[in-house]
PDB file of N, CA and C in Angstrom:
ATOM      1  N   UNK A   1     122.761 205.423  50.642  1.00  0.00           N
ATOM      2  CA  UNK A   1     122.720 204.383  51.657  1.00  0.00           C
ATOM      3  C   UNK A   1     124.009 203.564  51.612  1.00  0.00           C
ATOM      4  N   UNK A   2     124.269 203.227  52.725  1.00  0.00           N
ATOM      5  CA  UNK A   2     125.634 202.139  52.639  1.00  0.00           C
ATOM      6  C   UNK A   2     125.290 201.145  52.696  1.00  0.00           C
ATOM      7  N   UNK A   3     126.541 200.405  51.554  1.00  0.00           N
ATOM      8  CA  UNK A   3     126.293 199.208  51.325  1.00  0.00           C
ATOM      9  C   UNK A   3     127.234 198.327  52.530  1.00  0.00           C
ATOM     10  N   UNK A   4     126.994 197.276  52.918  1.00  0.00           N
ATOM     11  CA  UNK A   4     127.740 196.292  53.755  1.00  0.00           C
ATOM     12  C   UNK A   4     127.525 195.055  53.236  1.00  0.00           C
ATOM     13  N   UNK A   5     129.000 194.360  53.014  1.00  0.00           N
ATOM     14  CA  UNK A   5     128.855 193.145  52.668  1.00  0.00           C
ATOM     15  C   UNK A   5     129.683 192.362  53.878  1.00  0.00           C
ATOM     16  N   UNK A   6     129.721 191.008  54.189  1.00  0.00           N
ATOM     17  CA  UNK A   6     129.910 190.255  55.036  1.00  0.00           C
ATOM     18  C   UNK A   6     129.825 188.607  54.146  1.00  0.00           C
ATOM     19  N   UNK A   7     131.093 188.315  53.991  1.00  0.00           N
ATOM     20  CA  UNK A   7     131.736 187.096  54.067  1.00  0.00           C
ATOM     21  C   UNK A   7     131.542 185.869  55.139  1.00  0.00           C
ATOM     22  N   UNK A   8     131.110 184.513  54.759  1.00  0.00           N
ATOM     23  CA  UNK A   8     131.266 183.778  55.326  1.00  0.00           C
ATOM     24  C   UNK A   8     131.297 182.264  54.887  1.00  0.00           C
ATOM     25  N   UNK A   9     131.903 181.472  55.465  1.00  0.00           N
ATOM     26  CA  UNK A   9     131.804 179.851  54.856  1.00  0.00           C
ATOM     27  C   UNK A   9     130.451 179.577  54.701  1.00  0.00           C
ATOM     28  N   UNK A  10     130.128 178.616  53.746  1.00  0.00           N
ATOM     29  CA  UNK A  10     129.133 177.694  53.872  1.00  0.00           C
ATOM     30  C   UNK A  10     128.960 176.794  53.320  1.00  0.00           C
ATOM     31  N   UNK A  11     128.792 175.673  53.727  1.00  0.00           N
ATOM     32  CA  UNK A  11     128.522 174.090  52.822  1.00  0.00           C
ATOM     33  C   UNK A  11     128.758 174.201  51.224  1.00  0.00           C
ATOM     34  N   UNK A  12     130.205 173.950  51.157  1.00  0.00           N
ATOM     35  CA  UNK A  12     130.501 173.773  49.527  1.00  0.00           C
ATOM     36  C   UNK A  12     131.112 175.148  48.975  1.00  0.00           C
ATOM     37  N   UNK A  13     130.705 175.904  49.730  1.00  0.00           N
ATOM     38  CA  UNK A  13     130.760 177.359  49.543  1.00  0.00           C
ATOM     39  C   UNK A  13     131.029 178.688  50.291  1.00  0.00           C
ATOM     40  N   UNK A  14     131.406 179.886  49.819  1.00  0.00           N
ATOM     41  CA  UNK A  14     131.383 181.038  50.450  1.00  0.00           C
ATOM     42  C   UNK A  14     130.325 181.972  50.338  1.00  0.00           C
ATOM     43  N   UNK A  15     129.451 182.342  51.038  1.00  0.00           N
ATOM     44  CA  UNK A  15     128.262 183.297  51.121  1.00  0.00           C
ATOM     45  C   UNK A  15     128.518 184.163  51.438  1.00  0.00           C
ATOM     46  N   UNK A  16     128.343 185.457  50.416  1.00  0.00           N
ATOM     47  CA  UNK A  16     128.157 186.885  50.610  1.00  0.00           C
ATOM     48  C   UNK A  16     126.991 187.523  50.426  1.00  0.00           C
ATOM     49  N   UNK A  17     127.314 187.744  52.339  1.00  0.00           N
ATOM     50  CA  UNK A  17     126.021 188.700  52.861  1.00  0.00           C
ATOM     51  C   UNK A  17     125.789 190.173  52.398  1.00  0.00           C
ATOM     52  N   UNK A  18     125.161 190.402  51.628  1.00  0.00           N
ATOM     53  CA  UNK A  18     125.060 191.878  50.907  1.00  0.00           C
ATOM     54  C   UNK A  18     123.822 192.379  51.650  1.00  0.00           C
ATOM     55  N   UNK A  19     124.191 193.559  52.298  1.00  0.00           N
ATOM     56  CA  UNK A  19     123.218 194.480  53.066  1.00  0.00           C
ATOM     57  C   UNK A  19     122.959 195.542  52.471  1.00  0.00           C
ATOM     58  N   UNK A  20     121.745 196.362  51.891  1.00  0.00           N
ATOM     59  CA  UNK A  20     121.831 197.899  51.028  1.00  0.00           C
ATOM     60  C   UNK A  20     121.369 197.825  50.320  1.00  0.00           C
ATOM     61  N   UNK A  21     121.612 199.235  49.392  1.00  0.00           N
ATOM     62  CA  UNK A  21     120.824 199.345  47.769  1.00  0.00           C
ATOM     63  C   UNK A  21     122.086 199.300  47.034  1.00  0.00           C
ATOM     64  N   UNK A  22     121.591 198.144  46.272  1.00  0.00           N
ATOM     65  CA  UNK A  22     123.399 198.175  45.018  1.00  0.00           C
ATOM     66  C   UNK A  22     122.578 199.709  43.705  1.00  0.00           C
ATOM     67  N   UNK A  23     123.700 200.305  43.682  1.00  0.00           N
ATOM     68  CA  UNK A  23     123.707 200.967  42.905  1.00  0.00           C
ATOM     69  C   UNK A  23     124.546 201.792  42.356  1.00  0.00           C
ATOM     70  N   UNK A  24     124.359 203.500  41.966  1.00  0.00           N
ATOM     71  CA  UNK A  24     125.487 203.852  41.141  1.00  0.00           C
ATOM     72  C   UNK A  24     126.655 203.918  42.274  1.00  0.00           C
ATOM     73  N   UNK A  25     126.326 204.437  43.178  1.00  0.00           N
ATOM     74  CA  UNK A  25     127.185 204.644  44.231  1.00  0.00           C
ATOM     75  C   UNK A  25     127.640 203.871  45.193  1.00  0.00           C
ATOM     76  N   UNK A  26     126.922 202.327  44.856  1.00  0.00           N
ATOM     77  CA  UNK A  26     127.372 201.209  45.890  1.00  0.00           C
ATOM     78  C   UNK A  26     127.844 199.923  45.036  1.00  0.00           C
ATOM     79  N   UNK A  27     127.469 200.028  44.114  1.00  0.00           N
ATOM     80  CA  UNK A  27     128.081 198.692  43.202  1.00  0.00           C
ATOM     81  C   UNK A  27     129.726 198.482  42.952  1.00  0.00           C
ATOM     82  N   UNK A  28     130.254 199.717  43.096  1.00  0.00           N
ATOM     83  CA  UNK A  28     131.732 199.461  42.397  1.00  0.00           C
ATOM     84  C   UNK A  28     132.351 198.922  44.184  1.00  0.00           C
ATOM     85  N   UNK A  29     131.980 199.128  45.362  1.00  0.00           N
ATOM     86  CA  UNK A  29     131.916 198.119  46.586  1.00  0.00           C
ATOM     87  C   UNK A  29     131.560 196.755  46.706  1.00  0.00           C
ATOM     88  N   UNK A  30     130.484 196.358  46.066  1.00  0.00           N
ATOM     89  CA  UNK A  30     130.168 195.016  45.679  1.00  0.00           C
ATOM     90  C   UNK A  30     131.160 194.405  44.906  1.00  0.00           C
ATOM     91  N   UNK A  31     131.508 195.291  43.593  1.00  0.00           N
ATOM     92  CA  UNK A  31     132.651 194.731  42.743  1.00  0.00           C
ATOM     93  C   UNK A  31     134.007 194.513  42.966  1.00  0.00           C
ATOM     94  N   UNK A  32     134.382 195.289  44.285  1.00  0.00           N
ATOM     95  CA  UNK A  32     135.760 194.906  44.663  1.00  0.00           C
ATOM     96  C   UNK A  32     135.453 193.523  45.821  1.00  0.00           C
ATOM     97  N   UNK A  33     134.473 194.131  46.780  1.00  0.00           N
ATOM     98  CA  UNK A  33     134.129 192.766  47.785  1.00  0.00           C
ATOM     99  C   UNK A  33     134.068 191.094  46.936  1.00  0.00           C
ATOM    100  N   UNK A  34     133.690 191.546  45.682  1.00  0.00           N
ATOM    101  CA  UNK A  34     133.813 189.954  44.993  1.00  0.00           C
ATOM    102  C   UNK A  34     134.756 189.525  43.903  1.00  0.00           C
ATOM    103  N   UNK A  35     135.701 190.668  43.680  1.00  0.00           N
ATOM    104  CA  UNK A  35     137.199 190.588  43.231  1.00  0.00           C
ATOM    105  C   UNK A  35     137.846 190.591  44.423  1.00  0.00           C
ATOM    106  N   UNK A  36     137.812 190.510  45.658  1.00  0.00           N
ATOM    107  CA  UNK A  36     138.644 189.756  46.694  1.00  0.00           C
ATOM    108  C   UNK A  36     138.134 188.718  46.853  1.00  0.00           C
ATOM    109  N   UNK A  37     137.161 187.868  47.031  1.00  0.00           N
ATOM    110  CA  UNK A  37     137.142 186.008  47.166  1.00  0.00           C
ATOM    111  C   UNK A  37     137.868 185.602  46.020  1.00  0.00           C
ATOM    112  N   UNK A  38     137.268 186.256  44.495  1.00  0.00           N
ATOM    113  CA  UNK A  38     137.967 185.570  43.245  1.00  0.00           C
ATOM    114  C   UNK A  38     139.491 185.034  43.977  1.00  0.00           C
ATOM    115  N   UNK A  39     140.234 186.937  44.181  1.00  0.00           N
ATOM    116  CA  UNK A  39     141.315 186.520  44.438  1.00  0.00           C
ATOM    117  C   UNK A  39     142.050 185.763  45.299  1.00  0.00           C
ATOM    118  N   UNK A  40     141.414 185.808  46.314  1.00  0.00           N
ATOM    119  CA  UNK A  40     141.022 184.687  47.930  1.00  0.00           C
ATOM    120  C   UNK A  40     141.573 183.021  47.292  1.00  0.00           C
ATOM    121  N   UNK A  41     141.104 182.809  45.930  1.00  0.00           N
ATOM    122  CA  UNK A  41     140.576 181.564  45.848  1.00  0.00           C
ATOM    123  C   UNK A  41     139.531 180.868  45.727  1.00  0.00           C
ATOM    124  N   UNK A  42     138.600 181.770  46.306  1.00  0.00           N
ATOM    125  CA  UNK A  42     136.857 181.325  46.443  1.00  0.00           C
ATOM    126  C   UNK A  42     136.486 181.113  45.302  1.00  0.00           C
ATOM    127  N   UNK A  43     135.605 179.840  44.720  1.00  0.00           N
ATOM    128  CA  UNK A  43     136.086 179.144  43.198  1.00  0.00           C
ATOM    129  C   UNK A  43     134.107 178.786  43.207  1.00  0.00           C
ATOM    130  N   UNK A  44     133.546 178.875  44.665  1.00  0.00           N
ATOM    131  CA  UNK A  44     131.699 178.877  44.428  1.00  0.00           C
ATOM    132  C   UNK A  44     131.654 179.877  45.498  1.00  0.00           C
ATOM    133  N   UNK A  45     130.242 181.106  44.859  1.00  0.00           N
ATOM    134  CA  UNK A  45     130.051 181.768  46.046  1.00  0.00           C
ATOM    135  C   UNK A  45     128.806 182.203  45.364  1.00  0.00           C
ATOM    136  N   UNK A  46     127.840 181.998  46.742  1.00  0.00           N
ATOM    137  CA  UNK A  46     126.358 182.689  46.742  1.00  0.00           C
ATOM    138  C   UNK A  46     126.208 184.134  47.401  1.00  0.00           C
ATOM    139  N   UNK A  47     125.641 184.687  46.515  1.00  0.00           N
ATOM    140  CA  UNK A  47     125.508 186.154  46.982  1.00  0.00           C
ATOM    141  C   UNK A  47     124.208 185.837  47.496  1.00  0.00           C
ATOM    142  N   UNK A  48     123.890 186.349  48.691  1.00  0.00           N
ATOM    143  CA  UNK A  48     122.661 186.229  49.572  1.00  0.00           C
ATOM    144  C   UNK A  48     122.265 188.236  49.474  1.00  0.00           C
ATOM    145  N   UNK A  49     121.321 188.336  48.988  1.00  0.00           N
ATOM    146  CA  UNK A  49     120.372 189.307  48.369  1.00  0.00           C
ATOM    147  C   UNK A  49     119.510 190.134  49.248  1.00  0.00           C
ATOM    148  N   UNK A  50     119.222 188.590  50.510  1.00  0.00           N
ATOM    149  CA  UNK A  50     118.156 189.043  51.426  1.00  0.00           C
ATOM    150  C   UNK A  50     118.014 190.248  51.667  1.00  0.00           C
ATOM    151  N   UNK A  51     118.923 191.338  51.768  1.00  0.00           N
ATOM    152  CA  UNK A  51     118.627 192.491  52.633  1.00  0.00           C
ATOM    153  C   UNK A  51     119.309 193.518  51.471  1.00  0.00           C
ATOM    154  N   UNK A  52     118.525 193.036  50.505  1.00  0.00           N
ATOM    155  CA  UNK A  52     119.086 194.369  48.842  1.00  0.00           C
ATOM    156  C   UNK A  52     117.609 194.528  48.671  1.00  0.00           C
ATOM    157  N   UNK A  53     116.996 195.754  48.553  1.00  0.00           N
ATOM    158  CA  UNK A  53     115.607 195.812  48.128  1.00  0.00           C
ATOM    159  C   UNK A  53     115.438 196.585  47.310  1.00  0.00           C
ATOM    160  N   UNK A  54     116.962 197.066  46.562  1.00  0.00           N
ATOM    161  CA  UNK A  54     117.182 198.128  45.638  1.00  0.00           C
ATOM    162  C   UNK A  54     118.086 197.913  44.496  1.00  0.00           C
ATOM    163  N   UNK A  55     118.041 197.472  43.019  1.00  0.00           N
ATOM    164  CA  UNK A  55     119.156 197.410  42.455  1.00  0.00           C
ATOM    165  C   UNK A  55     118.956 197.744  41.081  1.00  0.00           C
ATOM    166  N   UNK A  56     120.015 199.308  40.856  1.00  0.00           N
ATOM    167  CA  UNK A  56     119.787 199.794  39.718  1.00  0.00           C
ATOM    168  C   UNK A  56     120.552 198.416  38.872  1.00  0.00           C
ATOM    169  N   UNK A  57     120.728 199.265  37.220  1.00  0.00           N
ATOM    170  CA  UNK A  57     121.593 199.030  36.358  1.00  0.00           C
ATOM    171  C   UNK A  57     123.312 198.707  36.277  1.00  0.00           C
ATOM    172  N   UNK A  58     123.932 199.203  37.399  1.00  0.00           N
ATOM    173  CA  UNK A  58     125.000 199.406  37.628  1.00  0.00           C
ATOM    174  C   UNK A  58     125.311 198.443  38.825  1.00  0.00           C
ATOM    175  N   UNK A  59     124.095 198.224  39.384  1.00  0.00           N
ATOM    176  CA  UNK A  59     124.522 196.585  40.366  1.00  0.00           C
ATOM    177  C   UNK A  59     124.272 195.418  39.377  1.00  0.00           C
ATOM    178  N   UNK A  60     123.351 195.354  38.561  1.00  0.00           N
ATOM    179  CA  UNK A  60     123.485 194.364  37.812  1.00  0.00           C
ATOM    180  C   UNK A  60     124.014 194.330  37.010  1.00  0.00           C
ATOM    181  N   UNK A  61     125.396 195.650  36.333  1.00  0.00           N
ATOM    182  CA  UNK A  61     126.530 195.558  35.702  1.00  0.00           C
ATOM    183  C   UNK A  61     127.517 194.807  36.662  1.00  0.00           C
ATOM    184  N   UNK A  62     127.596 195.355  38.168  1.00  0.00           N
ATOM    185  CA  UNK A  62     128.640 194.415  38.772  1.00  0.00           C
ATOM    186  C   UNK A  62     128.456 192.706  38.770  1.00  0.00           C
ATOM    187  N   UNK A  63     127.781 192.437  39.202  1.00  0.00           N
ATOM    188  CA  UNK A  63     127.126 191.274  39.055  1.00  0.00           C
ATOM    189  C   UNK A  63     127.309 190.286  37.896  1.00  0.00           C
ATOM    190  N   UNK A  64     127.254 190.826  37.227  1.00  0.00           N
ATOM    191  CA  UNK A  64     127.275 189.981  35.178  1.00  0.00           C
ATOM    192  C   UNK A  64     128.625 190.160  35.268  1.00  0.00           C
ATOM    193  N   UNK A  65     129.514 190.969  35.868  1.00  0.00           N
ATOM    194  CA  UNK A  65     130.735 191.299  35.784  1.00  0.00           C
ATOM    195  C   UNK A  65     131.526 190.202  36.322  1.00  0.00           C
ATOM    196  N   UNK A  66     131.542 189.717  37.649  1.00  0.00           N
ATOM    197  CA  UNK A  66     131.308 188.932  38.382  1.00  0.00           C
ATOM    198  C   UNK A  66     131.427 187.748  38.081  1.00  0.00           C
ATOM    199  N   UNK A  67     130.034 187.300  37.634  1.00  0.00           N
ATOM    200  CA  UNK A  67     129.899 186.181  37.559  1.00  0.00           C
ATOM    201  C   UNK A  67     130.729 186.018  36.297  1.00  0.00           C
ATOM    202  N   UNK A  68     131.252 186.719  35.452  1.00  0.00           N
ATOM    203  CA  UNK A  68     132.628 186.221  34.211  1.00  0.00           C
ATOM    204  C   UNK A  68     133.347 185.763  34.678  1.00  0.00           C
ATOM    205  N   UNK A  69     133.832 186.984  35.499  1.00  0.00           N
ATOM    206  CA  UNK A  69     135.161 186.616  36.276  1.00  0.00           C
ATOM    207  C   UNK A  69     135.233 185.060  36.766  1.00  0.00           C
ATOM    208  N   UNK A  70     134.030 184.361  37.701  1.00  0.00           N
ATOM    209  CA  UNK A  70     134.385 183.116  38.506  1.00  0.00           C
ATOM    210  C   UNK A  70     134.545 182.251  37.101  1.00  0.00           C
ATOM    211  N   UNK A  71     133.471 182.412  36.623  1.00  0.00           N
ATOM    212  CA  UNK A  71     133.318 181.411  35.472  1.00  0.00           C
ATOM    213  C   UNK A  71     134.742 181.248  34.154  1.00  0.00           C
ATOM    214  N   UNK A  72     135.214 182.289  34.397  1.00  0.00           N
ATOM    215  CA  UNK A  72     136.461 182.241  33.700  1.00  0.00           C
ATOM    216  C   UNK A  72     137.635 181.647  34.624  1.00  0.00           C
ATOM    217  N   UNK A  73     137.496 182.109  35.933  1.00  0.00           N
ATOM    218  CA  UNK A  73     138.805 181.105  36.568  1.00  0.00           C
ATOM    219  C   UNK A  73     137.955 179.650  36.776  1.00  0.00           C
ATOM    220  N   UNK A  74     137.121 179.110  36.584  1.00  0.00           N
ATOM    221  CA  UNK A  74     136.505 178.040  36.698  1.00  0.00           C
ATOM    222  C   UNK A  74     135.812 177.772  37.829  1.00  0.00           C
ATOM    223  N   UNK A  75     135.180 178.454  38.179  1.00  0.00           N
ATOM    224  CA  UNK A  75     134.055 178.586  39.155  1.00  0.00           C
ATOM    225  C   UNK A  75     132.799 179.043  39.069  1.00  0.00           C
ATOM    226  N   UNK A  76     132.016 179.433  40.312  1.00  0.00           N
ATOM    227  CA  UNK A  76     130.507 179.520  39.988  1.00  0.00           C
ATOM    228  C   UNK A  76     130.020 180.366  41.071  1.00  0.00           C
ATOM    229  N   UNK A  77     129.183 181.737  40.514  1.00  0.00           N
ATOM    230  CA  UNK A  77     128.752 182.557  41.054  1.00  0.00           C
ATOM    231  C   UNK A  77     126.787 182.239  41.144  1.00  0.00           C
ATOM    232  N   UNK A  78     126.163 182.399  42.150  1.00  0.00           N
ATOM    233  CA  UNK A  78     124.576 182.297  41.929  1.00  0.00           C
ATOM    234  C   UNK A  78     124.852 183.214  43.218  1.00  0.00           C
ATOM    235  N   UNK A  79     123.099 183.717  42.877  1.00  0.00           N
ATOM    236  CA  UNK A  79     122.279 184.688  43.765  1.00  0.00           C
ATOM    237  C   UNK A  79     121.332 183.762  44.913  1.00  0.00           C
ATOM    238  N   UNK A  80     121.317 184.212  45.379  1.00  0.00           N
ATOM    239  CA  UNK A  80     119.574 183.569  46.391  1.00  0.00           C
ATOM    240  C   UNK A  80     118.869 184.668  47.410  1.00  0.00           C
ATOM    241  N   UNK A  81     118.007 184.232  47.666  1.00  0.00           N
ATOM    242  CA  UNK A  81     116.935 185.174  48.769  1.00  0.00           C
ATOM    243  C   UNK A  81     116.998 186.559  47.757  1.00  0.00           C
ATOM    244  N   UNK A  82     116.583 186.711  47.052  1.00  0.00           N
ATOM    245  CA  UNK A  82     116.594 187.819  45.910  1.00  0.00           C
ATOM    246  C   UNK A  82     114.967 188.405  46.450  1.00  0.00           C
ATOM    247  N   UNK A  83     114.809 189.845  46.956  1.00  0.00           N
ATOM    248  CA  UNK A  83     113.445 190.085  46.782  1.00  0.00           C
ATOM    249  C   UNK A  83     113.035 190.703  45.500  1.00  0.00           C
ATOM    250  N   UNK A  84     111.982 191.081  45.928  1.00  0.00           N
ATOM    251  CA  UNK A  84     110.743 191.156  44.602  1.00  0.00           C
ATOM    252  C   UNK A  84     111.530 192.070  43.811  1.00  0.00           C
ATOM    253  N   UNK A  85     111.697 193.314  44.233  1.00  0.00           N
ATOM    254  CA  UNK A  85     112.074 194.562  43.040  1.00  0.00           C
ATOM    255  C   UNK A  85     113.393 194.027  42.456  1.00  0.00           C
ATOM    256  N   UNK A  86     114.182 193.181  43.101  1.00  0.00           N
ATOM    257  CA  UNK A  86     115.470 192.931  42.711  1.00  0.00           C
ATOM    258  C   UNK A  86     115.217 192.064  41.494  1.00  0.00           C
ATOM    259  N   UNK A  87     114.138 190.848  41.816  1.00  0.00           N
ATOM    260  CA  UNK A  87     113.953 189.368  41.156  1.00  0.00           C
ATOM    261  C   UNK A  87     113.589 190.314  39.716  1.00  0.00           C
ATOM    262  N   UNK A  88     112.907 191.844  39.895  1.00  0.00           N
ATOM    263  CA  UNK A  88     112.298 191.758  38.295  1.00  0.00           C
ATOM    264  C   UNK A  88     113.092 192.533  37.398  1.00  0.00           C
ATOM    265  N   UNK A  89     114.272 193.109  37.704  1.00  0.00           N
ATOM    266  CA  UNK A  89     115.355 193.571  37.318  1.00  0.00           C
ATOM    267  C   UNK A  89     116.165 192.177  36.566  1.00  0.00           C
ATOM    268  N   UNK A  90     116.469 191.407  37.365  1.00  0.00           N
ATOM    269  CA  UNK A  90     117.040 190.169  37.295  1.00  0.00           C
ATOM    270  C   UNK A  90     115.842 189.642  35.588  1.00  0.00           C
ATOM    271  N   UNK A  91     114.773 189.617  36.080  1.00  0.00           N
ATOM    272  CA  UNK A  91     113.867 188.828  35.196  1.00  0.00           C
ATOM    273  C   UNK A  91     113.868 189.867  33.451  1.00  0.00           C
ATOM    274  N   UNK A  92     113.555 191.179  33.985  1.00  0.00           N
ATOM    275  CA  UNK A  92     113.576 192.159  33.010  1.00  0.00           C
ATOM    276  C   UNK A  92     114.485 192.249  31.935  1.00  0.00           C
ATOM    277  N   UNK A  93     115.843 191.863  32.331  1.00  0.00           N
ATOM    278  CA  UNK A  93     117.263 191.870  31.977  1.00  0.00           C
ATOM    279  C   UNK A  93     117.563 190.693  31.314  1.00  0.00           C
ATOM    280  N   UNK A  94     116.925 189.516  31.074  1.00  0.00           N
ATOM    281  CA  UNK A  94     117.264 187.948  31.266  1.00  0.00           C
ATOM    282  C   UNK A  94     118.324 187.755  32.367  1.00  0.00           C
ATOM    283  N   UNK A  95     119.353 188.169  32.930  1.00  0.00           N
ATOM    284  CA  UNK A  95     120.185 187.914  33.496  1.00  0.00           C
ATOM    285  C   UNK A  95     120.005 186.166  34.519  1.00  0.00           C
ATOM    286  N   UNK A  96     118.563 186.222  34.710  1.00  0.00           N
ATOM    287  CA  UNK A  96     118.568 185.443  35.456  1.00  0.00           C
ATOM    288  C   UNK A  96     117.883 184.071  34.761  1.00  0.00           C
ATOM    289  N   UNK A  97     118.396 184.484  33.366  1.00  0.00           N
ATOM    290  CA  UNK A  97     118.416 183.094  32.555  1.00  0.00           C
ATOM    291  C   UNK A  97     120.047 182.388  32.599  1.00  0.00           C
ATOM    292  N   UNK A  98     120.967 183.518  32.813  1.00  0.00           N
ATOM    293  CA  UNK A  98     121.854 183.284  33.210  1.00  0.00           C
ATOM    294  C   UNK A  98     122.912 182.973  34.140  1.00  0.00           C
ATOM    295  N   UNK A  99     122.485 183.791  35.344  1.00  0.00           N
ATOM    296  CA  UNK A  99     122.704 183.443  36.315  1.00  0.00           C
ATOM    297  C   UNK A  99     122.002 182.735  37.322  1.00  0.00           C
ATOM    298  N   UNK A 100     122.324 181.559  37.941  1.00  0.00           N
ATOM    299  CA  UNK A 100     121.091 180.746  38.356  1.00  0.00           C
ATOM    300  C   UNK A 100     120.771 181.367  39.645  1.00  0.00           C
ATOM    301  N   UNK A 101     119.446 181.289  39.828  1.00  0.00           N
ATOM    302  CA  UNK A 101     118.764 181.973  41.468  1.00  0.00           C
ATOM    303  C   UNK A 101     118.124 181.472  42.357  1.00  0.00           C
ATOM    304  N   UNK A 102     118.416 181.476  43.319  1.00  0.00           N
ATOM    305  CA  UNK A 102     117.699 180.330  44.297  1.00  0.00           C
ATOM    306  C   UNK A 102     116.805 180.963  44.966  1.00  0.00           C
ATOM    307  N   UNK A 103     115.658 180.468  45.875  1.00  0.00           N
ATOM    308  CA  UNK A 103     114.400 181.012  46.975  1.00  0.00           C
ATOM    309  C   UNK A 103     115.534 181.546  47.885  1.00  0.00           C
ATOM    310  N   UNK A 104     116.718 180.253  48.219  1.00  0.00           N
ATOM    311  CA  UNK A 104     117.198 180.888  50.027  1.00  0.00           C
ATOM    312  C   UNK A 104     118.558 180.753  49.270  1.00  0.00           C
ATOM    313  N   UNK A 105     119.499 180.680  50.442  1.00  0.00           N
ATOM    314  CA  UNK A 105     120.865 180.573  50.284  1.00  0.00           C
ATOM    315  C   UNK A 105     120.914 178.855  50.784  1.00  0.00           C
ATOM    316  N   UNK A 106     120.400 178.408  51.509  1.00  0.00           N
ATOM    317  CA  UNK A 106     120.221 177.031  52.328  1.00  0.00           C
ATOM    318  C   UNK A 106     120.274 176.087  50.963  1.00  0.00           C
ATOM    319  N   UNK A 107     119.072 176.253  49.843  1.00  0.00           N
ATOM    320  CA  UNK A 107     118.954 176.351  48.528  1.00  0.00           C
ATOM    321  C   UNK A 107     120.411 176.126  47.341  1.00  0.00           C
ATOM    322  N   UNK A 108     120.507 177.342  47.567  1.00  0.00           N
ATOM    323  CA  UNK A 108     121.731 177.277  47.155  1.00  0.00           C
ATOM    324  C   UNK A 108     123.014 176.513  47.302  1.00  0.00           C
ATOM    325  N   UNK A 109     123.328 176.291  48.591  1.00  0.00           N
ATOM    326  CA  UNK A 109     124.977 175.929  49.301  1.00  0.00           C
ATOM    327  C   UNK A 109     124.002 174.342  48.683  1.00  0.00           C
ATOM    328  N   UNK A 110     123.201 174.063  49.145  1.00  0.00           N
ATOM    329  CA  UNK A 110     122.627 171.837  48.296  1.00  0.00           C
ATOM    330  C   UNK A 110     122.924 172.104  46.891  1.00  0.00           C
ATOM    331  N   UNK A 111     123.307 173.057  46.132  1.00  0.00           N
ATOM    332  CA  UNK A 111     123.055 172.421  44.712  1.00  0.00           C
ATOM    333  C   UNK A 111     125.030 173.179  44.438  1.00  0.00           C
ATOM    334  N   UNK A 112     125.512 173.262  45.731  1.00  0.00           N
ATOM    335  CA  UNK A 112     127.108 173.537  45.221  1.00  0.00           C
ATOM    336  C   UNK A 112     128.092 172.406  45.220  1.00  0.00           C
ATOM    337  N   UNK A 113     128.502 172.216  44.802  1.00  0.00           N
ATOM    338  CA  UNK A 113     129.469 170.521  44.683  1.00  0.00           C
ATOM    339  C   UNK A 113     130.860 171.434  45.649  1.00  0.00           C
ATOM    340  N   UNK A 114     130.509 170.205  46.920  1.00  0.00           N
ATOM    341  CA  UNK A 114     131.663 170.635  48.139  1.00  0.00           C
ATOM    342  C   UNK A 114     132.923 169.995  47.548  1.00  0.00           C
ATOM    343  N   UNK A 115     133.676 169.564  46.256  1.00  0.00           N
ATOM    344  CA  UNK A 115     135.018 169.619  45.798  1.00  0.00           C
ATOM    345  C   UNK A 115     135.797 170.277  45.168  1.00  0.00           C
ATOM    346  N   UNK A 116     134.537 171.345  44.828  1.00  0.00           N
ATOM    347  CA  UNK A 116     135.944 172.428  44.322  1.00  0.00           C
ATOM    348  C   UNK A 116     136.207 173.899  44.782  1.00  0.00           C
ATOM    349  N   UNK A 117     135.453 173.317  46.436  1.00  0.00           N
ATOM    350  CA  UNK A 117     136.095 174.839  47.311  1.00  0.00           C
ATOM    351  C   UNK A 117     137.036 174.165  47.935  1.00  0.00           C
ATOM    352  N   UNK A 118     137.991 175.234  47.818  1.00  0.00           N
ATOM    353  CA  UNK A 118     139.742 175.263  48.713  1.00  0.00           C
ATOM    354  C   UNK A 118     138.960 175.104  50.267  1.00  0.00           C
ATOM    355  N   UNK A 119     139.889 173.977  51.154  1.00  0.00           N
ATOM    356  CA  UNK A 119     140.151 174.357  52.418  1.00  0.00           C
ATOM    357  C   UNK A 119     140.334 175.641  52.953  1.00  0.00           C
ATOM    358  N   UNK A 120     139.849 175.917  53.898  1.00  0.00           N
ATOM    359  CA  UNK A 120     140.306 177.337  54.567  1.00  0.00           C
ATOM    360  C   UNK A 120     140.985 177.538  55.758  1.00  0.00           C
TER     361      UNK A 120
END
């Protein structure tokens, strides 16, 4: 299945729209789509989940991957609208003791502090 991701502003933040099943064959797409905001500048970004209803091992390698990366240039990666099969991967893994997860993305962009995204 193809994956599609889609970029966009949002309150405090940049939201990436992830469409598909992350997996062996779609994750290393996810992983470049979010090594270009890093490199962009994009310093908070919510990955919006809504429309992932599939995610092996190897999306939640990109992901943990990811979220180093922001957190090492000094920024902040979270998930939201995560469905069920995704949330228990997430839960199964702890990951999502680590990475924080929201119900929506709406959720999300209120708990991002709008001063340390760059103008665009």
């Amino acid at each position: 299945m193809e994956l599609l991701l889609s970029a966009r502003p949002g309150r405090g933040c940049t939201v990436l729209e992830v469409r598909g099943e992350l997996d062996m064959a779609t994750s290393p797409e996810l992983r470049e789509g979010l090594q270009r905001l890093v490199d962009a500048g994009d310093r908070q970004v919510v990955v919006d989940l809504a429309e992932v209803g599939f995610m092996d091992s190897s999306g939640l390698g990109a992901l943990v991957v990811m979220f180093k990366a922001w957190r090492n240039a000094g920024g902040r990666l979270c998930l939201a609208a995560v469905q069920p099969a995704v949330r228990s991967v997430l839960s199964v893994t702890s990951v999502d003791q680590v990475i924080d997860v929201y119900h929506s993305v709406s959720e999300a962009e209120a708990d991002m502090s709008p001063t340390d995204t760059p103008a665009r």
